[in-house]
Protein backbone atom coordinates (compact mmCIF):
# COMPACT_ATOMS: atom_id res chain seq x y z
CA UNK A 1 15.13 -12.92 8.38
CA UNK A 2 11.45 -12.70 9.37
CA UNK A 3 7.96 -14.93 9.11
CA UNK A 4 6.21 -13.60 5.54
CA UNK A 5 3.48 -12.08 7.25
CA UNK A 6 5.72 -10.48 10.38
CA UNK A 7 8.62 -8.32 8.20
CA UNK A 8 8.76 -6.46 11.47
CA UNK A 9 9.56 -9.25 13.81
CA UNK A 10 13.26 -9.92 12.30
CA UNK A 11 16.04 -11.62 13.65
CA UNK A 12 19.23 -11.07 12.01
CA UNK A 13 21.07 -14.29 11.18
CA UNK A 14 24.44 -14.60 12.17
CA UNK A 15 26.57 -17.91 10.27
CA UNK A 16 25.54 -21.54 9.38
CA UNK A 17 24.96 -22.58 13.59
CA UNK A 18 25.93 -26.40 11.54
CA UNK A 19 28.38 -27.01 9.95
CA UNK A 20 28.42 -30.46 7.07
CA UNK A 21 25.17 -30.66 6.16
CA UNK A 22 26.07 -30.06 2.70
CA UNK A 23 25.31 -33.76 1.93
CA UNK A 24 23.00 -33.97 -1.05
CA UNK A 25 20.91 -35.89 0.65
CA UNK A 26 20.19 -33.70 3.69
CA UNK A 27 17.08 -30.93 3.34
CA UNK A 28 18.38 -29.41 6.04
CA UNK A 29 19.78 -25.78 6.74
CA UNK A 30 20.35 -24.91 10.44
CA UNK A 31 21.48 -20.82 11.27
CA UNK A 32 23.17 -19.34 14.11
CA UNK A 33 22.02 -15.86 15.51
CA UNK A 34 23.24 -13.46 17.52
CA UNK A 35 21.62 -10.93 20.43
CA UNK A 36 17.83 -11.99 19.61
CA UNK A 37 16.55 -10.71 22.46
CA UNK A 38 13.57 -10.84 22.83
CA UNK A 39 13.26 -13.86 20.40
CA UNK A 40 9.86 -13.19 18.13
CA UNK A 41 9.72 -16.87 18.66
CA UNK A 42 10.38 -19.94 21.02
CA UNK A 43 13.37 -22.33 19.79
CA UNK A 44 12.22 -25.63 19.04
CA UNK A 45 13.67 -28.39 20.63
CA UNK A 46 15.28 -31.87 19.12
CA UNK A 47 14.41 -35.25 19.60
CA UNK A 48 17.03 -37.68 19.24
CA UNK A 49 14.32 -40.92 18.21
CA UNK A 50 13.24 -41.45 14.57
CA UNK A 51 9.68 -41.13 14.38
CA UNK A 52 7.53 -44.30 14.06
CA UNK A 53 4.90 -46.16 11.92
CA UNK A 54 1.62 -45.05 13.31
CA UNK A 55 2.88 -42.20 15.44
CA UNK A 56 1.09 -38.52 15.44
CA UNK A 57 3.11 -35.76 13.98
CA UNK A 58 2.16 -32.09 13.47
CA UNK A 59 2.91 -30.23 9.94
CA UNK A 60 3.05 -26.48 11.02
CA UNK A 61 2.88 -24.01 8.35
CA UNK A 62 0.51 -21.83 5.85
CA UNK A 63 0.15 -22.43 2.07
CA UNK A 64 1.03 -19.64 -0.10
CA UNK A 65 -3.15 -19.37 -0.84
CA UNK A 66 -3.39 -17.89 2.75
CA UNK A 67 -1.74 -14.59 2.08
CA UNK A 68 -2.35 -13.46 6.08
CA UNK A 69 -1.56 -16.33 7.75
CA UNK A 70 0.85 -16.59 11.17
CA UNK A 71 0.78 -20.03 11.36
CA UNK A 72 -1.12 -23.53 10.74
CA UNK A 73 -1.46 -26.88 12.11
CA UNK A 74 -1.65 -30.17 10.46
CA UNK A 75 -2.37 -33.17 11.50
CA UNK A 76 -0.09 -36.18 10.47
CA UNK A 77 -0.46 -40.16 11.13
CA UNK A 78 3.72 -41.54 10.33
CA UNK A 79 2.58 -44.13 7.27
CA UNK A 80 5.81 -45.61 6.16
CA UNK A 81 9.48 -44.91 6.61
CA UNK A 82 12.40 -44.65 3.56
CA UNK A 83 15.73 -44.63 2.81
CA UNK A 84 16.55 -44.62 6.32
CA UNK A 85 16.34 -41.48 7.43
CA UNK A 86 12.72 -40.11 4.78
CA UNK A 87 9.21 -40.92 6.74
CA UNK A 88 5.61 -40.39 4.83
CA UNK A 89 2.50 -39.31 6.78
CA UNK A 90 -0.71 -38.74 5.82
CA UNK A 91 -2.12 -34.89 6.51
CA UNK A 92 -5.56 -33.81 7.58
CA UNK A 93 -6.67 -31.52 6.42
CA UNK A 94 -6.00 -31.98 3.01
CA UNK A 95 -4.10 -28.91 2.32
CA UNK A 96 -1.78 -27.34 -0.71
CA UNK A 97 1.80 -28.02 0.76
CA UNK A 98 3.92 -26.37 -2.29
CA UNK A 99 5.85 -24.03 -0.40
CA UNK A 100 6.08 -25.99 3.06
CA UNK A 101 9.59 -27.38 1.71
CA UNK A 102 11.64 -27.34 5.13
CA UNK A 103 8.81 -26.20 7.60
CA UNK A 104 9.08 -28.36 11.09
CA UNK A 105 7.01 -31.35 11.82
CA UNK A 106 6.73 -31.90 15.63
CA UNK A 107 5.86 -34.93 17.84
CA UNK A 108 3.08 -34.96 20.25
CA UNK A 109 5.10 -33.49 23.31
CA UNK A 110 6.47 -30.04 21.09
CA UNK A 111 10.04 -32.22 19.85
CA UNK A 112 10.71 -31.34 15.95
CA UNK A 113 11.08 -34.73 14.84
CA UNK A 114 12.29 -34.23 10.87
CA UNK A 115 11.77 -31.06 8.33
CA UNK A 116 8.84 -31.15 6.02
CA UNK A 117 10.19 -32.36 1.83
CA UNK A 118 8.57 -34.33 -0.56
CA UNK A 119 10.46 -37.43 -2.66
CA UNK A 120 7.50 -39.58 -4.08
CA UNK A 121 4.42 -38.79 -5.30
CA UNK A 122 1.97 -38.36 -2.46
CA UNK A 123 -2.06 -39.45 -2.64
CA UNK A 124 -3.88 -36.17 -3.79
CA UNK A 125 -7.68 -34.77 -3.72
CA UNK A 126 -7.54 -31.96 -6.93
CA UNK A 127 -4.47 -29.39 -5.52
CA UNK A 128 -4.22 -30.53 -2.13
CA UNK A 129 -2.43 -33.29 -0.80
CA UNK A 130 -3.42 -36.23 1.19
CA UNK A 131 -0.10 -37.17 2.46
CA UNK A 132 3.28 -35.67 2.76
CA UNK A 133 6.91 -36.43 3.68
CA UNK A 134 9.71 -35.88 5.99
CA UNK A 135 13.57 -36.40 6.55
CA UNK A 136 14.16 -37.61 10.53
CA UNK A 137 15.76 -34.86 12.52
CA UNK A 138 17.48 -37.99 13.82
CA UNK A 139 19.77 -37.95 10.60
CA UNK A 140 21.50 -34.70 11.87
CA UNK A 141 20.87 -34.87 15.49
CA UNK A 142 24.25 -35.77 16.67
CA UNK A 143 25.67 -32.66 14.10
CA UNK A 144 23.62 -30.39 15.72
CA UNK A 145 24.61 -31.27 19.28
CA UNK A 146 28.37 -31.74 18.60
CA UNK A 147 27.34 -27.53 17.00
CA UNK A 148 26.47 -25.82 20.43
């Protein structure tokens, strides 16, 4: 598996590292790897706390349009929280998130705080999108501890 625009910096993946999140509910899909060394990356790391009305997230990620790109950041205010474990956030800049389906949202101090998917039918400006959704990483958290 490797970044679109990086085929050679590859890691190969290894099993599911999480095993039950085949909930139909849950976007999520968490893999194991083995021997990565050096990592083409840096592993993210979890926060346990839903995210909250008004707090700043980060959307990183690049819309298919940007054949080239390594990696964006957007800007996210938390708006509203749903179903218990969904959040909404509105995203500056306005930017074309088809393809973003799973990509990590982060707090302010680097924690991924919930995986980017869409459920409603965000605000819009022509093709690019206002606002944009999440599912808490909080909904797996303890899964993905109880994993390693």
């Amino acid at each position: 598996m490797f970044p679109r625009t990086m085929p050679d910096d590859y890691i190969e993946v290894h099993s599911l590292g999480v095993r039950g999140l085949d909930d139909e509910i849950l976007d999520w899909l968490v893999l194991s790897i083995e021997n990565a060394d050096p990592l083409p990356g840096y592993p993210l790391k979890l926060r346990k706390e839903p995210v909250r009305i008004g707090e700043t997230v980060y959307l990183i990620g690049c819309p298919y349009i940007e054949q080239d790109c390594k990696q964006n950041v957007y800007t996210g205010t938390i708006t509203e929280r749903a179903f218990g474990d969904r959040f909404r956030y509105d995203i500056e800049p306005p930017v074309d998130i088809r393809g973003f389906s799973g990509a990590p949202i982060i707090d302010e101090k680097g924690y991924v705080v919930g995986v980017m998917t869409v459920w409603f039918d965000p605000k819009m400006s022509g093709d690019e999108y206002l606002e944009a959704g999440g599912e808490d990483i909080a909904s797996i958290y303890e899964l993905v501890q109880r994993s390693n």
